[in-house]
PDB file of N, CA and C in Angstrom:
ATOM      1  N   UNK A   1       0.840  -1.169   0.000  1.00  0.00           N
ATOM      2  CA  UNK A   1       0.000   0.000   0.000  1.00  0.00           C
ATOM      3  C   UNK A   1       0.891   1.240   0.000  1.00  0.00           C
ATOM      4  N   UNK A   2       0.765   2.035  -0.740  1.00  0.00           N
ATOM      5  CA  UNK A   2       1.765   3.185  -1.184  1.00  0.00           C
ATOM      6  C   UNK A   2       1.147   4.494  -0.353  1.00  0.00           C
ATOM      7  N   UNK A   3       1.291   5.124   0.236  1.00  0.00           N
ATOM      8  CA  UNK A   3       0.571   6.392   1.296  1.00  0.00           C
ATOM      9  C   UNK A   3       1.178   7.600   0.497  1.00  0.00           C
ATOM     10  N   UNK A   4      -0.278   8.278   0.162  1.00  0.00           N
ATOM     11  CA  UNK A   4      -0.351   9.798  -0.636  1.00  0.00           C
ATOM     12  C   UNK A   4      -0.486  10.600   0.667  1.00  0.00           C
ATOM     13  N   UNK A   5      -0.309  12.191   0.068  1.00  0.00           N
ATOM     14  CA  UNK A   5      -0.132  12.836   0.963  1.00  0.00           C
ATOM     15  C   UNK A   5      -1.457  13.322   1.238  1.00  0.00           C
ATOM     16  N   UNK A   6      -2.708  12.791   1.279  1.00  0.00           N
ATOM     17  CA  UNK A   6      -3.629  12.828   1.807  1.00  0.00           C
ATOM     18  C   UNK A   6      -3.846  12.098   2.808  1.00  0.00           C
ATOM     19  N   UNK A   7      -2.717  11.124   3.137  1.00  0.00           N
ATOM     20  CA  UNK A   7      -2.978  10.531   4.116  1.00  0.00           C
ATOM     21  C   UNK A   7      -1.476  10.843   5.487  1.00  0.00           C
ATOM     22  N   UNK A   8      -1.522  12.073   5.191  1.00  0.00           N
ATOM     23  CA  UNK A   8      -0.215  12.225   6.142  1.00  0.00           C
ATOM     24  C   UNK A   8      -0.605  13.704   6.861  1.00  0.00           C
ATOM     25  N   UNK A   9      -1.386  13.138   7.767  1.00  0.00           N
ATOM     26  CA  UNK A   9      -2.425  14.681   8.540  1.00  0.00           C
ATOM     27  C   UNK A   9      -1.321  15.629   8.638  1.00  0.00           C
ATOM     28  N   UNK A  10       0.158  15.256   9.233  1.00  0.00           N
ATOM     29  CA  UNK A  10       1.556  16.016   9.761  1.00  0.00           C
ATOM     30  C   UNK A  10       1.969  17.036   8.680  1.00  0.00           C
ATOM     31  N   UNK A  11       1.346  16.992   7.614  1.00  0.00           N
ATOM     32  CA  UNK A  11       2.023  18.302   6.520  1.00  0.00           C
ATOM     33  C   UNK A  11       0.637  19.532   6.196  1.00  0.00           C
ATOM     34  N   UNK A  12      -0.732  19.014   6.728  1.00  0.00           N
ATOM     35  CA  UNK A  12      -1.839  19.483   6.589  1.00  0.00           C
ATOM     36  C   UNK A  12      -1.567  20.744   7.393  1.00  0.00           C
ATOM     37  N   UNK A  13      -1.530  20.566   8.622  1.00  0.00           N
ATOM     38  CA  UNK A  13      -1.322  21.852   9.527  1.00  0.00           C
ATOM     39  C   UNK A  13      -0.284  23.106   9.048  1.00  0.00           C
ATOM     40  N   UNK A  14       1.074  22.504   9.037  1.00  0.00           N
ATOM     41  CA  UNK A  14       2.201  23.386   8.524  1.00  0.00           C
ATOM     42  C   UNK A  14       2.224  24.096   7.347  1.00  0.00           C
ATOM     43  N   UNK A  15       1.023  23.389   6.472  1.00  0.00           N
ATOM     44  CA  UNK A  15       1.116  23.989   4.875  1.00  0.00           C
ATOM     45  C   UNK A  15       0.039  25.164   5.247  1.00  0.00           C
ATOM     46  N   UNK A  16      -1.495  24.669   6.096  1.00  0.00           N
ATOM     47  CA  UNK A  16      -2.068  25.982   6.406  1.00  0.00           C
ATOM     48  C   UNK A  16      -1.673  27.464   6.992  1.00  0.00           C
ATOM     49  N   UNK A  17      -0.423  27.172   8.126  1.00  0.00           N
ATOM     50  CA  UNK A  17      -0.317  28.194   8.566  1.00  0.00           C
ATOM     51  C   UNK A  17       1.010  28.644   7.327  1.00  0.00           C
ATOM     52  N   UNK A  18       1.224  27.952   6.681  1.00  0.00           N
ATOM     53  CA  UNK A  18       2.562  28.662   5.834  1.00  0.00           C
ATOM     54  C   UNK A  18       1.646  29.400   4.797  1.00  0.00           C
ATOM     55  N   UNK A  19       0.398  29.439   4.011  1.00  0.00           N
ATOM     56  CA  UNK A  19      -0.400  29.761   3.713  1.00  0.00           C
ATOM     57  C   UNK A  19      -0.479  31.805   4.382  1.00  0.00           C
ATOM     58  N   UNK A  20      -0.517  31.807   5.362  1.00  0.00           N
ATOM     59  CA  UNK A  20      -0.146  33.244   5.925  1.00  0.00           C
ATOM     60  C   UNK A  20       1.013  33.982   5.637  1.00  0.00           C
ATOM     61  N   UNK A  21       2.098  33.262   5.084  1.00  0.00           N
ATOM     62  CA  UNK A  21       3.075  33.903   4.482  1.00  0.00           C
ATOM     63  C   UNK A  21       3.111  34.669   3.429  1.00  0.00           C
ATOM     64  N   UNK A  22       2.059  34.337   2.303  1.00  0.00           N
ATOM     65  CA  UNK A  22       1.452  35.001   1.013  1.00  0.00           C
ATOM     66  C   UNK A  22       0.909  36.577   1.575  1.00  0.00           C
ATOM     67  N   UNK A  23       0.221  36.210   2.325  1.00  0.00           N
ATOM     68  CA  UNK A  23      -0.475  37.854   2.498  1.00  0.00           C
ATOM     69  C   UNK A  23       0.983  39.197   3.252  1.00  0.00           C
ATOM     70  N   UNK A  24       1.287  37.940   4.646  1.00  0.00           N
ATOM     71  CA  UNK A  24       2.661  38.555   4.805  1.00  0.00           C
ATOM     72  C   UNK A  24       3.521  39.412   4.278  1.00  0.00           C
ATOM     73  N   UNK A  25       4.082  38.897   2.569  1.00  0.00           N
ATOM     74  CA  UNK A  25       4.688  38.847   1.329  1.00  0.00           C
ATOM     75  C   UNK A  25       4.202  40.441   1.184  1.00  0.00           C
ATOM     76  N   UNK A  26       2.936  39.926   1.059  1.00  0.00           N
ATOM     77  CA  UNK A  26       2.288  41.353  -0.252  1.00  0.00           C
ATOM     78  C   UNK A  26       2.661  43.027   1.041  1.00  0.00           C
ATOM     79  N   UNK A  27       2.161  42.441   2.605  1.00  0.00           N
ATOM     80  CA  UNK A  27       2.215  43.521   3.247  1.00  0.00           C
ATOM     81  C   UNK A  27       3.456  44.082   3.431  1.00  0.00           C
ATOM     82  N   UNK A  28       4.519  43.244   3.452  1.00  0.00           N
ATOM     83  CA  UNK A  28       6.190  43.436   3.099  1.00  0.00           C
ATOM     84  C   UNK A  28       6.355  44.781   1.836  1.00  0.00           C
ATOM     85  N   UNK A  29       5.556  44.219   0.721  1.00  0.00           N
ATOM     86  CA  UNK A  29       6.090  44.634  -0.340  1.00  0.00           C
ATOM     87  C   UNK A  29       5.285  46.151  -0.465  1.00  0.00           C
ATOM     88  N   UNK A  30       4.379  45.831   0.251  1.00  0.00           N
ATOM     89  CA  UNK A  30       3.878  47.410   0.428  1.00  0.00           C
ATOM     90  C   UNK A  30       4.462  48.340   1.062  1.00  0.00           C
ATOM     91  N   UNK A  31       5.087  48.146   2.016  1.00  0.00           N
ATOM     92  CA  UNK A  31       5.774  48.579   2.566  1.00  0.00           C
ATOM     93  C   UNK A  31       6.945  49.320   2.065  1.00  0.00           C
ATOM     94  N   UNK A  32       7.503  48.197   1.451  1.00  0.00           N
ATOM     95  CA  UNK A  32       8.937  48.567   0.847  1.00  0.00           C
ATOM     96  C   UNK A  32       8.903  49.662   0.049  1.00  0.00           C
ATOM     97  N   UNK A  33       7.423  49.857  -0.602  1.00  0.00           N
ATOM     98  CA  UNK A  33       7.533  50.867  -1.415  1.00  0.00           C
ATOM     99  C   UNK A  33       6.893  52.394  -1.245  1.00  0.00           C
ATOM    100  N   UNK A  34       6.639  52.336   0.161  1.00  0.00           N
ATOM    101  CA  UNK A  34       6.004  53.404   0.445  1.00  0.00           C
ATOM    102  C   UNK A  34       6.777  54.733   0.376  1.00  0.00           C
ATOM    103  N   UNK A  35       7.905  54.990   0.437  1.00  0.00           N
ATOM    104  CA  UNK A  35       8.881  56.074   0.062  1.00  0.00           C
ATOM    105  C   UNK A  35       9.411  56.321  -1.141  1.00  0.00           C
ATOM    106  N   UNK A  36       9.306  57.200  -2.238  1.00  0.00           N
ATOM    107  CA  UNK A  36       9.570  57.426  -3.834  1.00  0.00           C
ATOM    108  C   UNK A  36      11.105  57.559  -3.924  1.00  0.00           C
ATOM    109  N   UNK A  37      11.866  56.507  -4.487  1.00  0.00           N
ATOM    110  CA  UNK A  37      13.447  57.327  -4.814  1.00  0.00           C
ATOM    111  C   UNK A  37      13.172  58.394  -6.074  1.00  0.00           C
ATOM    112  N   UNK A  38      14.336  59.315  -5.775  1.00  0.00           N
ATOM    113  CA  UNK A  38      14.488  60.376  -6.683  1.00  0.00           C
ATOM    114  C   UNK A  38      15.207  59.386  -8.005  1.00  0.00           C
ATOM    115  N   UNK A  39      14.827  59.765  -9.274  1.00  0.00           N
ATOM    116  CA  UNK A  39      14.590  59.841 -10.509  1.00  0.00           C
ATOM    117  C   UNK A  39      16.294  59.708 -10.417  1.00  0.00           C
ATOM    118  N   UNK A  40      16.691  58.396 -11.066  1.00  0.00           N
ATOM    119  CA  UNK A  40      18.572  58.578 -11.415  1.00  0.00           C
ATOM    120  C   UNK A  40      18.484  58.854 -12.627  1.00  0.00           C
ATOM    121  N   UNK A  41      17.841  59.488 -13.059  1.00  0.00           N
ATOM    122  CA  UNK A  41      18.542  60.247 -14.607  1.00  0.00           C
ATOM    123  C   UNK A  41      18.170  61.818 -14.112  1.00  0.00           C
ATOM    124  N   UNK A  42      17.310  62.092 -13.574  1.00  0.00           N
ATOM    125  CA  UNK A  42      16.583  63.658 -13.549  1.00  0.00           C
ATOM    126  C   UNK A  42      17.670  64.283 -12.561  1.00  0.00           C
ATOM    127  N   UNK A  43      17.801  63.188 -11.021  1.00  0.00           N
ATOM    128  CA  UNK A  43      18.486  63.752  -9.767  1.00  0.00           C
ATOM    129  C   UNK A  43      19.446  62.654  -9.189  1.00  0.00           C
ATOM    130  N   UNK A  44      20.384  62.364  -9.626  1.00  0.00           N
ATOM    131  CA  UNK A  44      21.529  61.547  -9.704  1.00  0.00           C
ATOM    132  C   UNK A  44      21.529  61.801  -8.346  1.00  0.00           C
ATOM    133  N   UNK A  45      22.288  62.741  -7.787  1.00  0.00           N
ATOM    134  CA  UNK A  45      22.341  63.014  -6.591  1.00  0.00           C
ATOM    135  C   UNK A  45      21.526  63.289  -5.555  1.00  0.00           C
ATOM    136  N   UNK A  46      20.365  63.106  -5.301  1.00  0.00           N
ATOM    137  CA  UNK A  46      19.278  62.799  -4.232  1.00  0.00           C
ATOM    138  C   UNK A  46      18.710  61.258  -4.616  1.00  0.00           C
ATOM    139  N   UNK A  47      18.977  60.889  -5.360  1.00  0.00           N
ATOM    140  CA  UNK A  47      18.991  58.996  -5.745  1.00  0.00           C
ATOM    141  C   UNK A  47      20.116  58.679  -4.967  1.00  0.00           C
ATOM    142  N   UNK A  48      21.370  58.813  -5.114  1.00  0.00           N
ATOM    143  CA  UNK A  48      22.751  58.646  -4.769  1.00  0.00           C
ATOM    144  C   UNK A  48      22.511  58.827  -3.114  1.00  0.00           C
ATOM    145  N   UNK A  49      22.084  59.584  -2.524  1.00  0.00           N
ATOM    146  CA  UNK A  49      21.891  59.902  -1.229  1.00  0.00           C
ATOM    147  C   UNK A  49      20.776  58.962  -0.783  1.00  0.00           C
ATOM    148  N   UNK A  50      19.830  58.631  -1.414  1.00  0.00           N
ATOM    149  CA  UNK A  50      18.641  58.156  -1.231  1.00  0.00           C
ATOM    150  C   UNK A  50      19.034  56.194  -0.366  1.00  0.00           C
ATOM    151  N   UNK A  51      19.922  56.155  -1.669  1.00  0.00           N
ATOM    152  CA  UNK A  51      20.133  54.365  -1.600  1.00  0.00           C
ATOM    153  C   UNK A  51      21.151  54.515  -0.486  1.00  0.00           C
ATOM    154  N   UNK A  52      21.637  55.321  -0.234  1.00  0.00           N
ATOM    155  CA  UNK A  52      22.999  54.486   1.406  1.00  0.00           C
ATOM    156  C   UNK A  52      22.294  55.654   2.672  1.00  0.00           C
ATOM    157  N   UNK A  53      20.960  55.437   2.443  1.00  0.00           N
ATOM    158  CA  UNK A  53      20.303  55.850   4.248  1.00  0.00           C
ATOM    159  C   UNK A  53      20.370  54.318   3.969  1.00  0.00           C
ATOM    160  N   UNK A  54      19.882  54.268   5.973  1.00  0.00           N
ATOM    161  CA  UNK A  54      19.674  53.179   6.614  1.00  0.00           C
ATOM    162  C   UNK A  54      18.591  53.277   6.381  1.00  0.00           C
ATOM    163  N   UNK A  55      17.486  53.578   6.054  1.00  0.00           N
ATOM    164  CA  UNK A  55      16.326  53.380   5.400  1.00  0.00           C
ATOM    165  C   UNK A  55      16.067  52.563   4.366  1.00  0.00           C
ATOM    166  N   UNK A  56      16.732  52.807   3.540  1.00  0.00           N
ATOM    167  CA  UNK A  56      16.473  52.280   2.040  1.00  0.00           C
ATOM    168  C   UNK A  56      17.217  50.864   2.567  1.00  0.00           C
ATOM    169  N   UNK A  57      18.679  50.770   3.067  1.00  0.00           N
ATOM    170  CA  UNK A  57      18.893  49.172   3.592  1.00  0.00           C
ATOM    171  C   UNK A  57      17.944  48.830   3.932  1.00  0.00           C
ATOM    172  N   UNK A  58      17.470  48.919   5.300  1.00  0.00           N
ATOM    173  CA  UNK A  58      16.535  48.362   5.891  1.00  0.00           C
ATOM    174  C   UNK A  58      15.714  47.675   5.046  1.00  0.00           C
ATOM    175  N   UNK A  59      14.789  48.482   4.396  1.00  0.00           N
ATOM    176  CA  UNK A  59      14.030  48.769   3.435  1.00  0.00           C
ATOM    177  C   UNK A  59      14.196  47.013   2.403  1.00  0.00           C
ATOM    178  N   UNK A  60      15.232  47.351   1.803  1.00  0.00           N
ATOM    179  CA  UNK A  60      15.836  46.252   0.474  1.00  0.00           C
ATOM    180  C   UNK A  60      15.882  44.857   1.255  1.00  0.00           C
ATOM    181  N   UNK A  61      16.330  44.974   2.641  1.00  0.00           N
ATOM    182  CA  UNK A  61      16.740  43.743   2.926  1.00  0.00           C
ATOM    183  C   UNK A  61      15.500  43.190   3.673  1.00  0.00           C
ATOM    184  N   UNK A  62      15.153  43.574   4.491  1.00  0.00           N
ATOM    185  CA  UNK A  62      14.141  43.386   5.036  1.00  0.00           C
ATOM    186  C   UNK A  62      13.209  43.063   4.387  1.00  0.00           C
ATOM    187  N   UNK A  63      12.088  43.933   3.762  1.00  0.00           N
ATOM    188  CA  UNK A  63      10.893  43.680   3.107  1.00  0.00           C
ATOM    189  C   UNK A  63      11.179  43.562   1.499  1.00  0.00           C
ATOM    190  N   UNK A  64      12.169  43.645   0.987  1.00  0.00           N
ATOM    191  CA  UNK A  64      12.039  43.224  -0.539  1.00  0.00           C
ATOM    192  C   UNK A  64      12.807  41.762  -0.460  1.00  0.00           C
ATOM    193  N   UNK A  65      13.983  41.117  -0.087  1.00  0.00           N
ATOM    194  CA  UNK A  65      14.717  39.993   0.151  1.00  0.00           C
ATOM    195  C   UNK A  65      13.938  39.056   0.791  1.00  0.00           C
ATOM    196  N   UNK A  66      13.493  39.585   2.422  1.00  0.00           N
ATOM    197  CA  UNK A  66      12.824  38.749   3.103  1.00  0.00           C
ATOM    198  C   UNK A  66      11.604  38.540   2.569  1.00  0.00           C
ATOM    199  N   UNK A  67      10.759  39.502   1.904  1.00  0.00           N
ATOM    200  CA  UNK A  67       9.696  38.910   1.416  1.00  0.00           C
ATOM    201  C   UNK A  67       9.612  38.275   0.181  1.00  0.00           C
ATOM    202  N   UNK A  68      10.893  38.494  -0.646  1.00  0.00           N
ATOM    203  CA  UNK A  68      10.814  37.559  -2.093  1.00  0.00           C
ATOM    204  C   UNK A  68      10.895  36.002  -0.572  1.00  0.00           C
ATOM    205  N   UNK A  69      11.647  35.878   0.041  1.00  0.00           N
ATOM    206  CA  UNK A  69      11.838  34.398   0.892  1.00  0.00           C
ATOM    207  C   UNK A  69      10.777  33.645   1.412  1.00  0.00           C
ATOM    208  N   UNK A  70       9.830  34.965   2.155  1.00  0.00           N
ATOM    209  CA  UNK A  70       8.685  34.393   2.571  1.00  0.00           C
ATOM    210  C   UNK A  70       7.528  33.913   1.422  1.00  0.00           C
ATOM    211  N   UNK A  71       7.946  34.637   0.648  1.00  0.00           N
ATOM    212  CA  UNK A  71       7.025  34.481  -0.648  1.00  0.00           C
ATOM    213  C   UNK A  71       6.781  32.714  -1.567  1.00  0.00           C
ATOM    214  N   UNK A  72       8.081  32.474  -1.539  1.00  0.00           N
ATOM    215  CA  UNK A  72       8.557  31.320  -1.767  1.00  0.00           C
ATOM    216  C   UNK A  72       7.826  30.128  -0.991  1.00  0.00           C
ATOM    217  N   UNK A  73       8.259  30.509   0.126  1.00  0.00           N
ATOM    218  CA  UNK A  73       7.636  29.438   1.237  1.00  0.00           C
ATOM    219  C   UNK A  73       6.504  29.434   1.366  1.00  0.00           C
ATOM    220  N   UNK A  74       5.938  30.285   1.324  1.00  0.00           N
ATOM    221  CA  UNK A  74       4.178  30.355   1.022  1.00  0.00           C
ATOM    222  C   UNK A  74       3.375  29.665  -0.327  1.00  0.00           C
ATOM    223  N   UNK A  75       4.310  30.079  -1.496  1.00  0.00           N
ATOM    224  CA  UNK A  75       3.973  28.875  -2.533  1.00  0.00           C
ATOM    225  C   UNK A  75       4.308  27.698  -2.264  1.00  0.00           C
ATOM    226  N   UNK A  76       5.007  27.196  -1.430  1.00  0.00           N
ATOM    227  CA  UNK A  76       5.577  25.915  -1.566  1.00  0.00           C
ATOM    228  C   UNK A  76       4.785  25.529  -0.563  1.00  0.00           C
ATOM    229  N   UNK A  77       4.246  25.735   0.605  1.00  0.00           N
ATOM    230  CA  UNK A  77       3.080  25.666   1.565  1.00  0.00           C
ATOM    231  C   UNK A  77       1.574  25.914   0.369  1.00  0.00           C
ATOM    232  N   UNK A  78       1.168  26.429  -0.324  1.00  0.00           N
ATOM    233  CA  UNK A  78      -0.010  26.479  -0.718  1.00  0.00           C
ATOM    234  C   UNK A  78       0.370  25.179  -2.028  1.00  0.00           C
ATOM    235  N   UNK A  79       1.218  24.907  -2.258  1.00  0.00           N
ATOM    236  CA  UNK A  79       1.059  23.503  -3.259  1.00  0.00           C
ATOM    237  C   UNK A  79       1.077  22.417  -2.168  1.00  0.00           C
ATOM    238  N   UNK A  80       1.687  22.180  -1.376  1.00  0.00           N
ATOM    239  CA  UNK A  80       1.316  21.424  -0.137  1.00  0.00           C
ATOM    240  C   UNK A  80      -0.423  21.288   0.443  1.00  0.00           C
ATOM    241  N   UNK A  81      -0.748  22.428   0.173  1.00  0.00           N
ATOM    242  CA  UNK A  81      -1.973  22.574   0.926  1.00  0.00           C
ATOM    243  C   UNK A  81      -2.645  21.889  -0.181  1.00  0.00           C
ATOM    244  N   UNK A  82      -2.575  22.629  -1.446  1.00  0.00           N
ATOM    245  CA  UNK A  82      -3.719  21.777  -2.761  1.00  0.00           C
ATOM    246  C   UNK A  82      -3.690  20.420  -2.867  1.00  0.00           C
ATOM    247  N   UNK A  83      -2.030  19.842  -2.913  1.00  0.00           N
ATOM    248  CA  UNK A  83      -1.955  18.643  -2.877  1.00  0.00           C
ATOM    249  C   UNK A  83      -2.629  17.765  -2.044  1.00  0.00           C
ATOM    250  N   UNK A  84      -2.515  18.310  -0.754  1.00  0.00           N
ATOM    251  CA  UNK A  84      -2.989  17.652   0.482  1.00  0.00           C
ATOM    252  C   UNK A  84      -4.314  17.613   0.513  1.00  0.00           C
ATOM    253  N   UNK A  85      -5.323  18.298  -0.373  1.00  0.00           N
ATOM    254  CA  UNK A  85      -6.659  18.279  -0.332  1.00  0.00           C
ATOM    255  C   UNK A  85      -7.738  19.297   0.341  1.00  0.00           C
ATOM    256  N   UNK A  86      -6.493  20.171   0.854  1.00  0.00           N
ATOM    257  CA  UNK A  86      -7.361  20.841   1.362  1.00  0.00           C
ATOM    258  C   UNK A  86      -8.596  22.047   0.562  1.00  0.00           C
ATOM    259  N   UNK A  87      -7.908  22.183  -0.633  1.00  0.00           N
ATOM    260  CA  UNK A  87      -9.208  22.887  -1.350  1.00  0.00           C
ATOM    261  C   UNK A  87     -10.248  22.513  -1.449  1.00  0.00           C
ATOM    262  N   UNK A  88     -10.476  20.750  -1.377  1.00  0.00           N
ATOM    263  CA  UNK A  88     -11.689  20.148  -1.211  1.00  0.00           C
ATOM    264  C   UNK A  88     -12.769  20.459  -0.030  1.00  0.00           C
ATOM    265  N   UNK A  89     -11.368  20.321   0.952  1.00  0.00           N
ATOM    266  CA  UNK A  89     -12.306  20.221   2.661  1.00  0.00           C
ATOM    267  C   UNK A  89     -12.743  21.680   2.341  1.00  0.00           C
ATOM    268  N   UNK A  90     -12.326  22.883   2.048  1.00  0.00           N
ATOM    269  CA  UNK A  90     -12.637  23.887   1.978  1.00  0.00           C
ATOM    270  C   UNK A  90     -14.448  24.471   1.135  1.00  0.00           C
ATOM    271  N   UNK A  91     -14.606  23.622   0.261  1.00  0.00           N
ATOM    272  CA  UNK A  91     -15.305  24.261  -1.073  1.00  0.00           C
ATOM    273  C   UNK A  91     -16.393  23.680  -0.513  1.00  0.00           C
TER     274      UNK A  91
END
């Protein structure tokens, strides 16, 4: 007898709450972009100033890096979840 992953309750839970990582993602990415850089062709130099605040780090690493990461894991949790059946129990 060969066991699908409908029959392995232990990945059901972890794929739902990884499922919260998607929305996570998007609120990350909103974020990231809530401050306008200046124009590098118009204002070279208030762009140039713009990218080495600790802001804009923050900014890149945090919510654009970490959320391309979380982003990932959230697809890979929501194919877990489809696989696992849960769109059924759902509908």
């Amino acid at each position: 007898m060969t066991r699908t992953v409908n029959q392995t309750p232990g990945l059901q839970r972890p794929a739902t709450l990884g499922l919260w990582l998607l929305p996570v993602y998007g609120l990350l990415l909103a974020v990231s972009t809530v401050t306008q850089e200046p124009d590098v062709e118009t204002d070279f130099a208030g762009y140039a100033r713009y990218i080495t605040t600790g802001e804009f780090l923050l900014s890149h690493l945090v919510a654009s890096i970490g959320g391309a990461a979380l982003a990932v894991l959230g697809v890979m949790a929501a194919a877990v979840f489809l696989a696992a059946g849960g769109a059924r129990r759902l509908a």
